[in-house]
N, C-alpha and C. Protein backbone atom coordinates (compact mmCIF):
# COMPACT_ATOMS: atom_id res chain seq x y z
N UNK A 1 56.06 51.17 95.99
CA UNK A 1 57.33 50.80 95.39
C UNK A 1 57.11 49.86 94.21
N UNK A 2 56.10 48.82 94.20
CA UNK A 2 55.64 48.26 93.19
C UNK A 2 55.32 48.56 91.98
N UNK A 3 54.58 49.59 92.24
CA UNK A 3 53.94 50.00 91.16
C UNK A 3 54.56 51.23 90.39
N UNK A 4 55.90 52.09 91.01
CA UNK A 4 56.97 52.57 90.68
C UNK A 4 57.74 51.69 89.65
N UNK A 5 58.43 50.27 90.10
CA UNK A 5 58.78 49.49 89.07
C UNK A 5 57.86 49.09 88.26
N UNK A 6 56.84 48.55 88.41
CA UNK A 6 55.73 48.73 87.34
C UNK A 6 55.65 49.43 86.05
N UNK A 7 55.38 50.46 86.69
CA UNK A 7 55.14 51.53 85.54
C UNK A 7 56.95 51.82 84.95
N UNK A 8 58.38 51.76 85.58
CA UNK A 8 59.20 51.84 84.73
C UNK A 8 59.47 50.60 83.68
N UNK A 9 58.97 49.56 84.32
CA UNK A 9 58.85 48.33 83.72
C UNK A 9 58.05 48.62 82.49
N UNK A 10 56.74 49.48 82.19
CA UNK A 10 55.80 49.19 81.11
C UNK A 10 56.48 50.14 80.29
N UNK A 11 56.79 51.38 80.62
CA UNK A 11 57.88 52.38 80.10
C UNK A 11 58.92 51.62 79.16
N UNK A 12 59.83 51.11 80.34
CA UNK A 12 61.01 50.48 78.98
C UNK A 12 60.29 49.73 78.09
N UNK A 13 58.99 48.62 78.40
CA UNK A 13 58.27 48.10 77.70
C UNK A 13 58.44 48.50 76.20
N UNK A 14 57.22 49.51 76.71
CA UNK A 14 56.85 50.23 75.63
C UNK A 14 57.69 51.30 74.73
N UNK A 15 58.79 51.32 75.14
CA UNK A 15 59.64 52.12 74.49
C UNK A 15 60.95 51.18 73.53
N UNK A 16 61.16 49.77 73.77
CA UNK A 16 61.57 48.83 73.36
C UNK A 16 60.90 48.47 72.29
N UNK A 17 59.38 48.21 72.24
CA UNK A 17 58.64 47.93 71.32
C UNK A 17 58.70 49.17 70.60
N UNK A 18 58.29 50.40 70.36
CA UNK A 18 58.31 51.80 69.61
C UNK A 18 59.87 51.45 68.72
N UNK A 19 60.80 51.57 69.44
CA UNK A 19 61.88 51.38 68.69
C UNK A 19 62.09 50.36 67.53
N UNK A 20 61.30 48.94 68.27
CA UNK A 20 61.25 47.76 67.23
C UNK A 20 60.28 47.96 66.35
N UNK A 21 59.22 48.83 66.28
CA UNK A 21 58.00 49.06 65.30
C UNK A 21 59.29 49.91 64.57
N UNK A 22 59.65 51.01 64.65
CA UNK A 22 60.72 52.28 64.25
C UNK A 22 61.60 51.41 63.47
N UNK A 23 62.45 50.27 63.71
CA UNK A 23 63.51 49.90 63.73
C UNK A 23 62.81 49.25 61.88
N UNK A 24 61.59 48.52 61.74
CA UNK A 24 61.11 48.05 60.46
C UNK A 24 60.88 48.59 59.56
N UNK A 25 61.17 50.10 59.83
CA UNK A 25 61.15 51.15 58.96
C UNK A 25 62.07 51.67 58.14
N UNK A 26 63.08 51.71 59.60
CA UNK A 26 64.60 52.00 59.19
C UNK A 26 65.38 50.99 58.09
N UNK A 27 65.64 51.98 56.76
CA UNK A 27 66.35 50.76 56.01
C UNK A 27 67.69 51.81 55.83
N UNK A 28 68.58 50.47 56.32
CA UNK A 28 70.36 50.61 56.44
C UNK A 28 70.56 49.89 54.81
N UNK A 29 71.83 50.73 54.17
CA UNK A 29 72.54 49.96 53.05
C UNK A 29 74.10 49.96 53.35
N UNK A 30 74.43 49.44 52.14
CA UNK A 30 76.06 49.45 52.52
C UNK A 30 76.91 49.83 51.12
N UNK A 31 77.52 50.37 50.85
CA UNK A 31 78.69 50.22 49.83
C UNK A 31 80.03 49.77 50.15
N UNK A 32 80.60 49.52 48.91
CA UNK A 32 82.06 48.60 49.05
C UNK A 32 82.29 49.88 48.29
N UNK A 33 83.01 50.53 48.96
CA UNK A 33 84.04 51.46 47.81
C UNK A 33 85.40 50.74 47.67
N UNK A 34 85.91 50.16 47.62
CA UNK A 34 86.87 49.56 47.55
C UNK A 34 86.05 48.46 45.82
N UNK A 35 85.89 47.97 45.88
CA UNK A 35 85.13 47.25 44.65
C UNK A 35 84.38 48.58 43.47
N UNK A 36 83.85 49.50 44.19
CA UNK A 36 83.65 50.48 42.90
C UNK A 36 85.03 50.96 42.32
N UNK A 37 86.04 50.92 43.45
CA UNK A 37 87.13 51.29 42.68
C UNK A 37 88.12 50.55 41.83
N UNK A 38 87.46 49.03 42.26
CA UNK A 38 87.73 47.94 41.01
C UNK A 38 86.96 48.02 39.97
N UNK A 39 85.58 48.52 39.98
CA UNK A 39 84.72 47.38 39.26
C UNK A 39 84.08 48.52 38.18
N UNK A 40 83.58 49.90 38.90
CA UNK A 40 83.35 51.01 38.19
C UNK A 40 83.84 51.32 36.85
N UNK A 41 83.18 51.51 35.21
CA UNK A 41 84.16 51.90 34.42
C UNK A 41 84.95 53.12 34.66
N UNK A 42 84.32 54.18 35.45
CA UNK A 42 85.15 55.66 35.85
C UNK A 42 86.51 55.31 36.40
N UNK A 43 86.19 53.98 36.96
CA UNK A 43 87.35 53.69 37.99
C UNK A 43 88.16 53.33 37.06
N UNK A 44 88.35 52.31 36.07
CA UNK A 44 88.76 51.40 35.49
C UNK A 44 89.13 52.29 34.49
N UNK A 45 88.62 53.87 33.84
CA UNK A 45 88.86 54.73 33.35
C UNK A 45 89.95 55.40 33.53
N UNK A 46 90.10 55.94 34.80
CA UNK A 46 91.12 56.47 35.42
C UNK A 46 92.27 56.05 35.71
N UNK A 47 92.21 54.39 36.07
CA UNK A 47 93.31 53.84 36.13
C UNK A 47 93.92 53.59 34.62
N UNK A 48 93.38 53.55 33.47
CA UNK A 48 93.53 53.24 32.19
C UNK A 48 94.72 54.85 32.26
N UNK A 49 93.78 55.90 32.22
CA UNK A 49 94.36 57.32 32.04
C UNK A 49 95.66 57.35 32.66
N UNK A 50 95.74 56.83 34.04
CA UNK A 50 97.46 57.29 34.86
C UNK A 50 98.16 56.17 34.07
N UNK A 51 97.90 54.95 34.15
CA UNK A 51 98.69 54.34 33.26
C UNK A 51 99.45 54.86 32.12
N UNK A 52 98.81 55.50 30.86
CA UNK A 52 99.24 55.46 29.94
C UNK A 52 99.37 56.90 30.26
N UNK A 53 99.83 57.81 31.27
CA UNK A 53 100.14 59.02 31.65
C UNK A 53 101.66 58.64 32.55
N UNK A 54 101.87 57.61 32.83
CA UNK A 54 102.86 57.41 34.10
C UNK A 54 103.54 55.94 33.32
N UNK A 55 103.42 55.39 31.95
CA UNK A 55 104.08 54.15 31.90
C UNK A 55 105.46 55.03 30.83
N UNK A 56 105.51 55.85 30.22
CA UNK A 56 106.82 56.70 29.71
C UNK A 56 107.47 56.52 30.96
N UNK A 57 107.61 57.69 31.87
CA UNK A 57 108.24 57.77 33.33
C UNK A 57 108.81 56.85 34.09
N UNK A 58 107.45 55.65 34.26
CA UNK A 58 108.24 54.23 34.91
C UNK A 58 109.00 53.68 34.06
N UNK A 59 108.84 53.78 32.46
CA UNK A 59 109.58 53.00 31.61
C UNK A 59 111.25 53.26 31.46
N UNK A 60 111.65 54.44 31.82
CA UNK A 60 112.65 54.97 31.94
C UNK A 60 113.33 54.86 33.25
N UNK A 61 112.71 54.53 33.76
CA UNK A 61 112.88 54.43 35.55
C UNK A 61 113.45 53.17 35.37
N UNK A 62 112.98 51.96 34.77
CA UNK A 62 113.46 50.82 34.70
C UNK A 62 114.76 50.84 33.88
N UNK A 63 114.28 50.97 32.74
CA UNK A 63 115.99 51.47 32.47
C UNK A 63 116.73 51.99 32.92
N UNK A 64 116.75 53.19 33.50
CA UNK A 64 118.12 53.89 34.69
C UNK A 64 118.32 52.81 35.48
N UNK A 65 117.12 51.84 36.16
CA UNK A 65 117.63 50.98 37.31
C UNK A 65 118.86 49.73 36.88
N UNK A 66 118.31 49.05 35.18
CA UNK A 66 118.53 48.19 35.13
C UNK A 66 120.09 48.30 34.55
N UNK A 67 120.06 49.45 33.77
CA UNK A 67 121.85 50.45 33.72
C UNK A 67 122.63 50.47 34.91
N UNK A 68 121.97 50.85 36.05
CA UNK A 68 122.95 51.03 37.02
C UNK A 68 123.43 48.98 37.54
N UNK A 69 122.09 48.19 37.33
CA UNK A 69 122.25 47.27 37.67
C UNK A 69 123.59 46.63 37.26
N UNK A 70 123.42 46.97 35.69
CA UNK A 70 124.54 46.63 34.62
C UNK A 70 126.09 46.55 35.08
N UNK A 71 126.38 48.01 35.18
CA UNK A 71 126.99 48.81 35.36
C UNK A 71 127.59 48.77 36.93
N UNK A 72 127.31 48.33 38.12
CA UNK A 72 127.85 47.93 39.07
C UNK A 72 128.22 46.31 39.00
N UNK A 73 127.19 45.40 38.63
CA UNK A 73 127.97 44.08 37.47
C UNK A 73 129.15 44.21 37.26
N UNK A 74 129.36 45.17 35.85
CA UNK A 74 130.91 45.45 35.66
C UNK A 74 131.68 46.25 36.55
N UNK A 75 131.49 46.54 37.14
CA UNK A 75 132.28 47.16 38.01
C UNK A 75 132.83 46.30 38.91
N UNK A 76 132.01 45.31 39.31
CA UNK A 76 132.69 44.16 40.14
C UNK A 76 133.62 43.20 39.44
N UNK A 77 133.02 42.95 38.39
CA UNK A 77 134.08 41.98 37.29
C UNK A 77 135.38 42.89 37.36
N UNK A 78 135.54 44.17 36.71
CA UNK A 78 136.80 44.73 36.68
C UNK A 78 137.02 45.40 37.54
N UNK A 79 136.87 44.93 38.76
CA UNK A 79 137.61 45.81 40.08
C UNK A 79 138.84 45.28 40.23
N UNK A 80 138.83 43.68 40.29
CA UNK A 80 140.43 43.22 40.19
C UNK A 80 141.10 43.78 39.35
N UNK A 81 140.72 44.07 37.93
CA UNK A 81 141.88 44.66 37.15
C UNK A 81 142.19 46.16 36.98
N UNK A 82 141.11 47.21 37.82
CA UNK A 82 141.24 48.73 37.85
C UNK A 82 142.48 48.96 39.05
N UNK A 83 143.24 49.94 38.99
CA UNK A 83 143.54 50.37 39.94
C UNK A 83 142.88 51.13 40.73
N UNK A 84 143.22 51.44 42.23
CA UNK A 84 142.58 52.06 43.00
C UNK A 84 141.73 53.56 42.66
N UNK A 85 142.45 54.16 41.57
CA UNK A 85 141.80 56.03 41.53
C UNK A 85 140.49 55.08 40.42
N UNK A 86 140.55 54.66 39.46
CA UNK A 86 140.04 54.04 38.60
C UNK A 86 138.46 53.49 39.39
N UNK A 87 139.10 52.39 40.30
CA UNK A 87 137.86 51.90 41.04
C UNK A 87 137.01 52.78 41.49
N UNK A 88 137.41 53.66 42.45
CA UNK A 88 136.81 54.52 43.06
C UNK A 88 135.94 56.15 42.55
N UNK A 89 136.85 56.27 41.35
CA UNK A 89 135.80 56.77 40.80
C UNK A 89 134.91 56.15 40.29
N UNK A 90 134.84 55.27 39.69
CA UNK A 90 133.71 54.41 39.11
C UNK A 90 132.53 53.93 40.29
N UNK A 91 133.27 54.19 41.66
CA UNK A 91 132.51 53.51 42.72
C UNK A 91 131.52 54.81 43.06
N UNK A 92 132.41 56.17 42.81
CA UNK A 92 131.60 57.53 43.00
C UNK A 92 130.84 57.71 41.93
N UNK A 93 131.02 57.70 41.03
CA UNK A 93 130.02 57.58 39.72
C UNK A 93 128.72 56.80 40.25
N UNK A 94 128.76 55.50 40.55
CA UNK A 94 127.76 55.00 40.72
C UNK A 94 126.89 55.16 41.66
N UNK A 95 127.22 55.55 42.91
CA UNK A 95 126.96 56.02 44.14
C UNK A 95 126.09 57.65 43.71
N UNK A 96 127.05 58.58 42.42
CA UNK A 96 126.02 59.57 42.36
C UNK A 96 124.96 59.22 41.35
N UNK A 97 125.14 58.23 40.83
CA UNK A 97 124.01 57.93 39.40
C UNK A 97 123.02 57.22 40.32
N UNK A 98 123.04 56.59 41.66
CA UNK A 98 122.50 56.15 42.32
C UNK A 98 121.36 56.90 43.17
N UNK A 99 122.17 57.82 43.73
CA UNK A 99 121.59 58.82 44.33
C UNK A 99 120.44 59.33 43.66
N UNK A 100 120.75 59.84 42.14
CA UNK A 100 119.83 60.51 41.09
C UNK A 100 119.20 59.69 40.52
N UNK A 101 118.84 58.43 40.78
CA UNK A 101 117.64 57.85 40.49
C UNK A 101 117.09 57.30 41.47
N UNK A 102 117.20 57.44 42.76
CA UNK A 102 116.33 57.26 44.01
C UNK A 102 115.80 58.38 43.52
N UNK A 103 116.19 59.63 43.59
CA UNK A 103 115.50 61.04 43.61
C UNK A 103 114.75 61.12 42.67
N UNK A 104 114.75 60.78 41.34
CA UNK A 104 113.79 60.44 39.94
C UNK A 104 112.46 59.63 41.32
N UNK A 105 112.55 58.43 41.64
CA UNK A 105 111.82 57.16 41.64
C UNK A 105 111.03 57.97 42.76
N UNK A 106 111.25 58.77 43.12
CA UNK A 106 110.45 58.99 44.88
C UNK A 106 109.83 60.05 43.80
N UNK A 107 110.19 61.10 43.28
CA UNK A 107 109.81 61.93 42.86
C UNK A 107 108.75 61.43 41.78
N UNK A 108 108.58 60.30 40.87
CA UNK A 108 107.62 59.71 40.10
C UNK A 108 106.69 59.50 40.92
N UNK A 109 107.01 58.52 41.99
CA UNK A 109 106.26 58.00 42.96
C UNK A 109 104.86 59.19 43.39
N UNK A 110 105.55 60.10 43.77
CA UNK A 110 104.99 61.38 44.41
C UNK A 110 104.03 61.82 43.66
N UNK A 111 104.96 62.05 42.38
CA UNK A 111 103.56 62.60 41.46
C UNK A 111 102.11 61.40 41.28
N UNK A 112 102.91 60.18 40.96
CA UNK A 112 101.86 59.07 40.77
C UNK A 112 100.53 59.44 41.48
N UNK A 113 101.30 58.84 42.71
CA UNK A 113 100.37 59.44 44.23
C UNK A 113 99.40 60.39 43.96
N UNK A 114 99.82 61.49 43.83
CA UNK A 114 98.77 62.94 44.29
C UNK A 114 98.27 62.64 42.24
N UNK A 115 98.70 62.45 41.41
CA UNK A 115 97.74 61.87 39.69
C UNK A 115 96.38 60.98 40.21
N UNK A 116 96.95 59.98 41.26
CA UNK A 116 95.91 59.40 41.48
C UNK A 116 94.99 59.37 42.38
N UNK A 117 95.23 60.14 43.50
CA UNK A 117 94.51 60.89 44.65
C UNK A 117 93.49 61.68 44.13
N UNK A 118 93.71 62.47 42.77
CA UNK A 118 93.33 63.42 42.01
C UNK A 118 91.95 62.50 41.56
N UNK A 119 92.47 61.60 40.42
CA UNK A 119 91.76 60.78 39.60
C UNK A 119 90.30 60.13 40.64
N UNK A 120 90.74 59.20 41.92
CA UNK A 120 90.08 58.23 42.32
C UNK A 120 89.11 59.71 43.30
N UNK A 121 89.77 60.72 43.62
CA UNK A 121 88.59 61.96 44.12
C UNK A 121 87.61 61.78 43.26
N UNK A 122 87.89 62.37 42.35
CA UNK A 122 86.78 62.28 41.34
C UNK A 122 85.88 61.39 41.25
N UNK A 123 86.23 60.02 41.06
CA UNK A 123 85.20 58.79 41.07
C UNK A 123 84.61 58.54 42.31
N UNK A 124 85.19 58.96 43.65
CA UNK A 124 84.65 59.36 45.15
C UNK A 124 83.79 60.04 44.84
N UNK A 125 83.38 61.36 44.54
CA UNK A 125 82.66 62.36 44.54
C UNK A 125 81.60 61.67 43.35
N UNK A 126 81.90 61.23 42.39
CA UNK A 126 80.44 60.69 41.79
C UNK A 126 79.71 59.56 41.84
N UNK A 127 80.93 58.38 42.63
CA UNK A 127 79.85 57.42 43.30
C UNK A 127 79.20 58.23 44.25
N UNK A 128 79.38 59.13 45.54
CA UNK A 128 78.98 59.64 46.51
C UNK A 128 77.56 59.81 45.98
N UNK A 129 77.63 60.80 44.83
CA UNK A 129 76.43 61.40 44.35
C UNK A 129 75.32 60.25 43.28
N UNK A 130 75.85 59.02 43.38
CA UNK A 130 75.48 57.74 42.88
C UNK A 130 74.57 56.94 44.53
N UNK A 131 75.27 57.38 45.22
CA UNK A 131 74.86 56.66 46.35
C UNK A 131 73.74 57.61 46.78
N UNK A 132 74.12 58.46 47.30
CA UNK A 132 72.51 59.36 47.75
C UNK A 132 71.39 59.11 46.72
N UNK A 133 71.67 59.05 45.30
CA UNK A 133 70.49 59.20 44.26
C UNK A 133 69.86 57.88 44.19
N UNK A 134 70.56 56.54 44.54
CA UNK A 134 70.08 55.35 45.35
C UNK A 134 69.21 55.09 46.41
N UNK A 135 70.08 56.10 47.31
CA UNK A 135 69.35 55.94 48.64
C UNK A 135 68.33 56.97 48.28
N UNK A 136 68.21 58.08 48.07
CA UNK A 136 66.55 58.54 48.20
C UNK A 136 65.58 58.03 47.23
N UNK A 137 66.15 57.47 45.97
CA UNK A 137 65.24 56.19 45.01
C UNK A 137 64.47 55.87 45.86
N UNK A 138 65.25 54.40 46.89
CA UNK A 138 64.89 53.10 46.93
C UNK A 138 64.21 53.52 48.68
N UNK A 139 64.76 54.81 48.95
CA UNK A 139 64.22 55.25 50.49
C UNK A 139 65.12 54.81 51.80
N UNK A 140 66.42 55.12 51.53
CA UNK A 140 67.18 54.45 52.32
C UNK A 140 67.48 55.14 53.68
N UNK A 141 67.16 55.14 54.58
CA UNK A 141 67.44 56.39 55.84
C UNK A 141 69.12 56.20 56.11
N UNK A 142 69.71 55.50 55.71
CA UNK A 142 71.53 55.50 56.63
C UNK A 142 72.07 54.37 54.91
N UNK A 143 73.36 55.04 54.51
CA UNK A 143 74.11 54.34 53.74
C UNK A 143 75.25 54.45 54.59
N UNK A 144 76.45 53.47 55.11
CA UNK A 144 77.15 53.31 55.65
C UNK A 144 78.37 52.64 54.20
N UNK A 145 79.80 53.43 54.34
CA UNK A 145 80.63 52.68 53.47
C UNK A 145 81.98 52.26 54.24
N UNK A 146 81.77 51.86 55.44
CA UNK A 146 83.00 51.34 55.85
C UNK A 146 81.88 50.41 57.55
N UNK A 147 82.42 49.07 57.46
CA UNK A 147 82.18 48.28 58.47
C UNK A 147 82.28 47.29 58.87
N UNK A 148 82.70 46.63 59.85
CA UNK A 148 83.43 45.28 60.60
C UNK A 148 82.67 44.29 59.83
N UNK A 149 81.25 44.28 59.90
CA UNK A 149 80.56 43.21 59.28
C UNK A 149 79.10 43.97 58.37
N UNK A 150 78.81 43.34 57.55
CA UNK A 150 77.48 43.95 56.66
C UNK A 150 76.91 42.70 56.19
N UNK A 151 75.46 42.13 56.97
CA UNK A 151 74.90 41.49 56.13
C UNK A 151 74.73 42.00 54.27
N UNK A 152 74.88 40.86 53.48
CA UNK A 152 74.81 41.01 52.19
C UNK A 152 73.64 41.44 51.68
N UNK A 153 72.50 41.03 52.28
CA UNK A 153 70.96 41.67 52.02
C UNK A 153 71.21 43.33 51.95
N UNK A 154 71.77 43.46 52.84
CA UNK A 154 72.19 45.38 52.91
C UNK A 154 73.22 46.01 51.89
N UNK A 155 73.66 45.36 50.99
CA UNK A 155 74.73 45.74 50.25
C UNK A 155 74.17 46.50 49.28
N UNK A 156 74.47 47.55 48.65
CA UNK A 156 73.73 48.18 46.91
C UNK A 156 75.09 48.38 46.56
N UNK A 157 76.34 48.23 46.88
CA UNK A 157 77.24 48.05 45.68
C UNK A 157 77.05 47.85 44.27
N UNK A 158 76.46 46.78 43.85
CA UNK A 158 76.20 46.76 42.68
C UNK A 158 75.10 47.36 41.58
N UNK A 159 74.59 47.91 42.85
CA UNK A 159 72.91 48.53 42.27
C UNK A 159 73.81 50.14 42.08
N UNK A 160 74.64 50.64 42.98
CA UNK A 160 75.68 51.42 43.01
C UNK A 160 76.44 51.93 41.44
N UNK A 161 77.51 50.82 40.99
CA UNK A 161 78.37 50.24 39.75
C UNK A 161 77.01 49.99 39.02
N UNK A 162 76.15 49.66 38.91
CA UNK A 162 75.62 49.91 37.58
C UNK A 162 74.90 50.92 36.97
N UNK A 163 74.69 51.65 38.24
CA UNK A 163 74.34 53.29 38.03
C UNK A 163 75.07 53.74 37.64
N UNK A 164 76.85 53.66 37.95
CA UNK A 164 77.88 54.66 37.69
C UNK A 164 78.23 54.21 36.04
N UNK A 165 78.05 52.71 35.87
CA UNK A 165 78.66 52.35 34.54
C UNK A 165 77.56 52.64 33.46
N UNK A 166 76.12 53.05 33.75
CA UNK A 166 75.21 53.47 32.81
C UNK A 166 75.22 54.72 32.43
N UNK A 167 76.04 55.59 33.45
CA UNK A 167 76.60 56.92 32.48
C UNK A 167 77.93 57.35 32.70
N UNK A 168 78.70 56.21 32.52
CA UNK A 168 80.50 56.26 32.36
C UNK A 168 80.32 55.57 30.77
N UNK A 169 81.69 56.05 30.18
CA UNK A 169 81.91 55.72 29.14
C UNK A 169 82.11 54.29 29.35
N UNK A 170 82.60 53.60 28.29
CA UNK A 170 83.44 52.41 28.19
C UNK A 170 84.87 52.24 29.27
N UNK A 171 85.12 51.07 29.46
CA UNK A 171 86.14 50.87 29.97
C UNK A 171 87.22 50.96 29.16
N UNK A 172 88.64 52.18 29.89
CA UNK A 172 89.34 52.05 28.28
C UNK A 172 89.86 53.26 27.76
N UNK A 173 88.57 54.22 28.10
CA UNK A 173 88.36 55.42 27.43
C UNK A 173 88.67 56.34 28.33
N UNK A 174 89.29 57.64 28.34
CA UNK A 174 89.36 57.97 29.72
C UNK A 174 87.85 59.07 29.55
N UNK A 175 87.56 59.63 31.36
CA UNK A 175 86.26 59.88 31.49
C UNK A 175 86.31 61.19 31.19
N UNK A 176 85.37 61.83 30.73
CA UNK A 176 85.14 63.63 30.49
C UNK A 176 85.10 64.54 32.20
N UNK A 177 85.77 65.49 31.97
CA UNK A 177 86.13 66.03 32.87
C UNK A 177 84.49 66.93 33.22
């Protein structure tokens, strides 16, 4: 019976140690995608592009809002002096001009959304291909981009972003398709 635990004893031993020889081999990294999607010019590209693709749209959006804002304003000032058919249409007026710019604002919204789902894919898919060309560089066996905690020694974020910004244009510019 001794020598049963014994020998499972030298077993886990030795199989504890194998793993810890194994384990000095194994090199883990980390990315912040969340910061390439700050820090990246592709990123900083793209967001430049929906901007000045989506600031017409919102710009008008603010105006319809700030009209209706107006415009129910007066409607309260001269409610004492409208009569009732008077008020109430003005109250239906606003109620449908209301309606039709929720439906504008969700509908901007929407497109925004899936413009930029579109855009930040893209900069996904070429950090991705930024990160593997890292990791088989530098010999990395596991890149991990999402986790509770990451020593900073393990991070290539930035080794990451300066790969992507050495063949992204300028910040500014939007990126070639």
């Amino acid at each position: 019976m001794k020598h049963i635990l014994r020998s499972t004893f030298l077993i886990g031993l030795l199989g504890v140690t194998a793993l810890a020889v194994h384990a000095q081999e194994f090199r883990v990294g980390f990315v912040n995608t969340d910061r390439i999607f700050r820090e990246a010019n592709t990123a900083k590209a793209a967001q430049a592009k929906l901007e000045q693709e989506f600031s017409k749209r919102e710009r008008e959006l603010v105006d319809i809002g700030n009209g209706l804002k107006s415009a129910s304003e007066k409607l309260e000032r001269d409610a004492p002096t409208l009569s009732e058919t008077q008020r109430s249409s003005r109250q239906k007026s606003l109620v449908d001009q209301d309606r039709d710019f929720q439906r504008k604002r969700r509908e901007f919204q929407e497109d925004l959304n899936a413009r930029k789902n579109e855009e930040f894919q893209q900069v996904l898919e070429k950090a991705n291909r930024v990160v593997r060309q890292v990791a088989e560089t530098e010999k990395y066996d596991l890149v991990l981009q999402e986790a509770v905690y990451i020593n900073p020694k393990h991070d290539i974020t930035d080794k990451v972003i300066k790969t992507i910004n050495a063949a992204s244009p300028a910040t500014g510019s939007p990126s070639a398709k």
